[in-house]
C-alpha atoms as a PDB file:
ATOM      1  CA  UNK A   1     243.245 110.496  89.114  1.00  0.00           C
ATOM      2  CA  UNK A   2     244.501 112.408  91.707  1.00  0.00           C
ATOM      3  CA  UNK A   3     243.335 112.568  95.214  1.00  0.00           C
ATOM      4  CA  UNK A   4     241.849 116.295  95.321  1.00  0.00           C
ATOM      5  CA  UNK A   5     239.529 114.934  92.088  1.00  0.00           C
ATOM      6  CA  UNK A   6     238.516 111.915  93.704  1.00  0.00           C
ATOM      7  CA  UNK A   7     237.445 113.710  97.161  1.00  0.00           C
ATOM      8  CA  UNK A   8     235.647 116.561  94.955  1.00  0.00           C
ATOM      9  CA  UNK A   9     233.593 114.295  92.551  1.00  0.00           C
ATOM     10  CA  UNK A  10     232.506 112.287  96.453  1.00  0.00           C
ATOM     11  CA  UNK A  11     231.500 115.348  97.817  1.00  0.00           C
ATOM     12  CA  UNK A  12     229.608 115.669  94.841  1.00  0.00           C
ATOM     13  CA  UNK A  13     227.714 112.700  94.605  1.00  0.00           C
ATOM     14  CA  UNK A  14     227.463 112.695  98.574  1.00  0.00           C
ATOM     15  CA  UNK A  15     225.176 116.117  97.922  1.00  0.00           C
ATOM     16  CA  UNK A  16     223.374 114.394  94.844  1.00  0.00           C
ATOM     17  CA  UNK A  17     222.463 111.485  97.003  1.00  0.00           C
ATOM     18  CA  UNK A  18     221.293 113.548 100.190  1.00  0.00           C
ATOM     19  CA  UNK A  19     218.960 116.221  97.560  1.00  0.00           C
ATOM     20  CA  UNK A  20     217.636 112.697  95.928  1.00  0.00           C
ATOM     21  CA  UNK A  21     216.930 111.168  98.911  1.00  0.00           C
ATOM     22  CA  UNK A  22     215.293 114.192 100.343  1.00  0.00           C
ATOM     23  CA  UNK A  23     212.897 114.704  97.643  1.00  0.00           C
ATOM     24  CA  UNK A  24     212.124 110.852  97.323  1.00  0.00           C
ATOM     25  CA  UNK A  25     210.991 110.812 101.164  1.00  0.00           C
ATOM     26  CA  UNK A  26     208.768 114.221 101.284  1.00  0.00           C
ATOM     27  CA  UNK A  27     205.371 113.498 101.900  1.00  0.00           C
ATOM     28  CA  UNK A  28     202.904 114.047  99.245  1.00  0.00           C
ATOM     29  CA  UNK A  29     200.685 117.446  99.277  1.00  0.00           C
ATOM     30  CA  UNK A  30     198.065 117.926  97.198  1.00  0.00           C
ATOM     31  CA  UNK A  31     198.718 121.944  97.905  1.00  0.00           C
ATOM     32  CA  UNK A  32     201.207 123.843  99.270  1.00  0.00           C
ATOM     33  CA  UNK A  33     200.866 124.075 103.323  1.00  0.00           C
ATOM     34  CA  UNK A  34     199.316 127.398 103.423  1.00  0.00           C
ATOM     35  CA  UNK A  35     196.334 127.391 100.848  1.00  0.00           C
ATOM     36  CA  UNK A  36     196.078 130.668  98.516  1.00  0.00           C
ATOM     37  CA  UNK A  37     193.448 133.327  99.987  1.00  0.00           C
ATOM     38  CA  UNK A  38     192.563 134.850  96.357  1.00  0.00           C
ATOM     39  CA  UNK A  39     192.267 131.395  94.617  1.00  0.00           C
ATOM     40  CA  UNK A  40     188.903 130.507  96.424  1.00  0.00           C
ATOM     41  CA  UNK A  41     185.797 129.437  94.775  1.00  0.00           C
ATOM     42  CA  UNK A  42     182.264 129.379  95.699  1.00  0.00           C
ATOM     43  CA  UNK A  43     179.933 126.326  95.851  1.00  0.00           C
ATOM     44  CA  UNK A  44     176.779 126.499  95.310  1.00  0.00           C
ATOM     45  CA  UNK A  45     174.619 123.228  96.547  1.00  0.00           C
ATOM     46  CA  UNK A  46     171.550 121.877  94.516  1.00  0.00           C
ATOM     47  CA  UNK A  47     168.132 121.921  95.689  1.00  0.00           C
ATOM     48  CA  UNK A  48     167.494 119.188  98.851  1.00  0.00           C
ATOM     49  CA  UNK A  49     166.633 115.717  97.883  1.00  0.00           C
ATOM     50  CA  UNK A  50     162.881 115.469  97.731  1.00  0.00           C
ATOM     51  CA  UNK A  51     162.594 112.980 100.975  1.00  0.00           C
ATOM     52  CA  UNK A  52     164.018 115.737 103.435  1.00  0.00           C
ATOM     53  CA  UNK A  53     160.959 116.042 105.912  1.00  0.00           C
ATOM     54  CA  UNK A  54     161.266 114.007 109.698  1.00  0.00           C
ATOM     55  CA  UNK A  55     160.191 110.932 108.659  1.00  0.00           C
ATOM     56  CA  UNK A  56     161.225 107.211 111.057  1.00  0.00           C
ATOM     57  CA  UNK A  57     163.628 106.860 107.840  1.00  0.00           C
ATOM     58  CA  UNK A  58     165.317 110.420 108.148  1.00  0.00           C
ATOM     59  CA  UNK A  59     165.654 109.895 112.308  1.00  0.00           C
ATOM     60  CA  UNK A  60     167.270 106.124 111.698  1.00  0.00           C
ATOM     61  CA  UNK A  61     170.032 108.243 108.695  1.00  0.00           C
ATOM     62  CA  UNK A  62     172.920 107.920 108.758  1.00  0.00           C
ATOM     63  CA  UNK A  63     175.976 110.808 108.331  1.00  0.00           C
ATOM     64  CA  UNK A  64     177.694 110.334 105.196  1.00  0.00           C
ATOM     65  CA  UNK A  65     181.714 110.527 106.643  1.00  0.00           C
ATOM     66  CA  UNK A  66     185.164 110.163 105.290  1.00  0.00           C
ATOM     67  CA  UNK A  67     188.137 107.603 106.930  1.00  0.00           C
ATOM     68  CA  UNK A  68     190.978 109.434 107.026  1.00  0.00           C
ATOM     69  CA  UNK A  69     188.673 112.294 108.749  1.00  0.00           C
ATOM     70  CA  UNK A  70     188.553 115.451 106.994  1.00  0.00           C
ATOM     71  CA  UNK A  71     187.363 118.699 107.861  1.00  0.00           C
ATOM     72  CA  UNK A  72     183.525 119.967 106.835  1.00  0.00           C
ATOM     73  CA  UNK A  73     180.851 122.356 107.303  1.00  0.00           C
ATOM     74  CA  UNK A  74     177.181 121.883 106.955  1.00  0.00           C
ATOM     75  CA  UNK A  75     175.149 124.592 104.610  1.00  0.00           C
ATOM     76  CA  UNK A  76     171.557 124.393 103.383  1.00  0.00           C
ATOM     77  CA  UNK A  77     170.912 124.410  99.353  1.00  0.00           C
ATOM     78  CA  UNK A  78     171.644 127.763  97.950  1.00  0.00           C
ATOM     79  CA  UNK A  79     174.063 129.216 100.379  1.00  0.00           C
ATOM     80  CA  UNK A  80     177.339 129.828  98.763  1.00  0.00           C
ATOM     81  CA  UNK A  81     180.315 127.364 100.469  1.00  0.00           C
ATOM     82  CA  UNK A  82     184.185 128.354 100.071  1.00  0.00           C
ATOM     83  CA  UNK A  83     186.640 126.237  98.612  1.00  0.00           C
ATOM     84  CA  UNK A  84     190.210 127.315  99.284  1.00  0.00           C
ATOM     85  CA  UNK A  85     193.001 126.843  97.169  1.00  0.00           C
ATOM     86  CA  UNK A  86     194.469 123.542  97.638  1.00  0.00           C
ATOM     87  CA  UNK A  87     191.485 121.691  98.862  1.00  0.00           C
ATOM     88  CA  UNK A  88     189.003 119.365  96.914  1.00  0.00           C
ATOM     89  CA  UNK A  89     185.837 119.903  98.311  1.00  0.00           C
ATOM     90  CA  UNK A  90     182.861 117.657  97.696  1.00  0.00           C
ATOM     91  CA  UNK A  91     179.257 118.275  99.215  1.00  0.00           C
ATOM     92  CA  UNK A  92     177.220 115.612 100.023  1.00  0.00           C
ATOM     93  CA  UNK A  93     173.339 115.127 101.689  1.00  0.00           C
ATOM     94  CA  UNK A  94     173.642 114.501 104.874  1.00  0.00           C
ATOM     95  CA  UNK A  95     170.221 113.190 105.911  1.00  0.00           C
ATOM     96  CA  UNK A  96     170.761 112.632 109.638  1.00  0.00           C
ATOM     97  CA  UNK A  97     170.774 116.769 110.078  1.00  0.00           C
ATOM     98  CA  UNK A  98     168.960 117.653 106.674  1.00  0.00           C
ATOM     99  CA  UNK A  99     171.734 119.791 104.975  1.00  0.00           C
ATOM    100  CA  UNK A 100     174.697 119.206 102.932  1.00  0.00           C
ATOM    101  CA  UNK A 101     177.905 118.484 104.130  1.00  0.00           C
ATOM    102  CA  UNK A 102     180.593 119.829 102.406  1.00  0.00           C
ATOM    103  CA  UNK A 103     184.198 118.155 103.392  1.00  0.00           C
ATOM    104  CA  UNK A 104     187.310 119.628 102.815  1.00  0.00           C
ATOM    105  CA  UNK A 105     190.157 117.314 101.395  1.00  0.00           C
ATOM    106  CA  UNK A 106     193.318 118.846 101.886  1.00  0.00           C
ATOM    107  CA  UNK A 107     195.919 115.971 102.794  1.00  0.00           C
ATOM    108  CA  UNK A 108     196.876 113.663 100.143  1.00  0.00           C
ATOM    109  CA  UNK A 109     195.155 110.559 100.583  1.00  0.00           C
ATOM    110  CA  UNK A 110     192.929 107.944  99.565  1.00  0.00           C
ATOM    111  CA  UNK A 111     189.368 108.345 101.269  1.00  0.00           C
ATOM    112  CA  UNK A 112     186.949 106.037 101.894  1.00  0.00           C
ATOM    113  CA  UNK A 113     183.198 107.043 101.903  1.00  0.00           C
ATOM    114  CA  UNK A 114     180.884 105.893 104.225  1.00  0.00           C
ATOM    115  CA  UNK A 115     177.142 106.630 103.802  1.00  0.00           C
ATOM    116  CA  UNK A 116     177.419 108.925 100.485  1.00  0.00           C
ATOM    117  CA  UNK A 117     173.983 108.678  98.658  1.00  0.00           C
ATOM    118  CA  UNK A 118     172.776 111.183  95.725  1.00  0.00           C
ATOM    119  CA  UNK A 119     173.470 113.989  93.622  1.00  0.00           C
ATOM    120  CA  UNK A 120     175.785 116.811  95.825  1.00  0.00           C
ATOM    121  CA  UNK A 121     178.863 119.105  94.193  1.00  0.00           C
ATOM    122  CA  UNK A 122     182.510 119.395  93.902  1.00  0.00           C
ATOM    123  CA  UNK A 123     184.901 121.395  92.835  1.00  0.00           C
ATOM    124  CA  UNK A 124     188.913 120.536  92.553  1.00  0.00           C
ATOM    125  CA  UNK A 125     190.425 123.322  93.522  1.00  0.00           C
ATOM    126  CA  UNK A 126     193.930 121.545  94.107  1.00  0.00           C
ATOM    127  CA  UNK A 127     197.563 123.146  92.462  1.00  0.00           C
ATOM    128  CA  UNK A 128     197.953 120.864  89.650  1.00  0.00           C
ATOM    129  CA  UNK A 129     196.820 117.611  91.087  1.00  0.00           C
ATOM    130  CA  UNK A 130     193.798 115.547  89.494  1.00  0.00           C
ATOM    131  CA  UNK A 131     191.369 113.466  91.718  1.00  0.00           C
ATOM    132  CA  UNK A 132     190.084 110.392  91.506  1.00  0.00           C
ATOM    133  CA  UNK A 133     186.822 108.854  92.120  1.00  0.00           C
ATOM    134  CA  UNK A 134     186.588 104.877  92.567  1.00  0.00           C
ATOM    135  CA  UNK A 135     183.390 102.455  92.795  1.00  0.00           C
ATOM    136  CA  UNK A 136     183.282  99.558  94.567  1.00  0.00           C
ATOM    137  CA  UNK A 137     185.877  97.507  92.262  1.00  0.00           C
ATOM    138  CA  UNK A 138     188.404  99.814  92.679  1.00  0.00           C
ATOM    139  CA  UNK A 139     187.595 100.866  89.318  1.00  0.00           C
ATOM    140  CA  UNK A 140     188.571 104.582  88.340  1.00  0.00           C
ATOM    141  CA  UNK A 141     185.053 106.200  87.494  1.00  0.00           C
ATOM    142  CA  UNK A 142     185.762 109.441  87.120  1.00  0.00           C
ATOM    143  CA  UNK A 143     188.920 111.829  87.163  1.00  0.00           C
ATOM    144  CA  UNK A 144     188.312 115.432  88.331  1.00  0.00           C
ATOM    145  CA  UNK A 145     191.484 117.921  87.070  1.00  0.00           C
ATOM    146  CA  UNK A 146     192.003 120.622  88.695  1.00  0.00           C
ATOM    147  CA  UNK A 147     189.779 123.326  86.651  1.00  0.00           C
ATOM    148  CA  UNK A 148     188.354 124.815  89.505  1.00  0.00           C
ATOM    149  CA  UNK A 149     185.034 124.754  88.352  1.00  0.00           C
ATOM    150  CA  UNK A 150     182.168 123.578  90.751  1.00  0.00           C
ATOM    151  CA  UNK A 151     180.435 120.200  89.830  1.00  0.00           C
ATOM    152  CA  UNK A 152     177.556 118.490  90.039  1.00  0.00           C
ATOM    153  CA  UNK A 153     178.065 114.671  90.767  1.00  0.00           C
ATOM    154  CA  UNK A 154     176.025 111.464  91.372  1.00  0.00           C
ATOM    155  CA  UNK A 155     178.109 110.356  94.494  1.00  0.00           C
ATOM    156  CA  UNK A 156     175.934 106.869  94.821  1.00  0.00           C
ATOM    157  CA  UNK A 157     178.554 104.612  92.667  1.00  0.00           C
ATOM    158  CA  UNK A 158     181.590 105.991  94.704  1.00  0.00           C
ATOM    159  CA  UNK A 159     183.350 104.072  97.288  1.00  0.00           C
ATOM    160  CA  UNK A 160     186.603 106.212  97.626  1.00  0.00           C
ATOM    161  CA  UNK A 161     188.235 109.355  96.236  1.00  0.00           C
ATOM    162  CA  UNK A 162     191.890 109.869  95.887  1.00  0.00           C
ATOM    163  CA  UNK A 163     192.700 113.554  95.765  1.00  0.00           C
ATOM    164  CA  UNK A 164     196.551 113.506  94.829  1.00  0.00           C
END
């Protein structure tokens, strides 16, 4: 084989090597980095949980929260909450401030819940990537595709969510 072939079919397999390796160390994204402005959808949360008046249980709640932290807003039941392309959002009671809280899961990751008690939404309104909801087993109790339909869920059993 002659030298010239030799060199070409390294230069080759140098560039095969470099576009493998590059794609085998990108991060994982649930979404592209800039989510879609048209592909929103609007959640809607249930009625409150009966036991929402100032009671010494409601002072001594506790905020339901997510580890890694993720961004949320808090919205009363009935008011409409956006859910951008790329995010899986999932509203909870939050009975230290008597609304939901709706979190925003953007980064792939697995999160664990602190403090989530009752029925809230969700909707997964990732490009192409299912979530995951685990109990306290690590058992897979639910898979949510991405069909960008709000949700009501039970979030009681659920111990972490893995969005990617």
């Amino acid at each position: 084989m002659s030298r010239t072939r030799r060199s070409a079919f390294a230069v080759v397999g140098a560039f095969l090597w470099v576009l493998a390796s590059a794609f085998a160390s990108a991060p994982a994204h649930a979404a592209p980095d800039t989510p879609r402005e048209n592909d929103s959808h609007i959640m809607i949360m249930p009625p409150a949980p009966q036991e929402t008046a100032a009671s010494s249980r409601a002072m001594a709640a506790v905020s339901p929260t997510v580890s890694p932290a993720a961004d949320y807003v808090h919205t009363t039941s009935g008011n409409p909450v956006e859910c951008a392309s790329g995010n899986l959002c999932a509203g909870v009671w939050d009975p230290a401030v008597g609304k939901y809280k709706v979190l925003f899961l953007y980064r792939c990751a697995q999160y664990s819940l602190s403090y989530w008690n009752g029925v809230g939404q969700a909707v997964n309104n990732q490009v192409g990537a299912a979530a995951f909801f685990y109990g306290q087993n690590g058992q897979v109790l639910d898979v949510a595709l991405p069909e960008n339909r709000p949700f009501t869920y039970d979030w009681t059993p659920v111990w972490s969510i893995r969005n990617c």
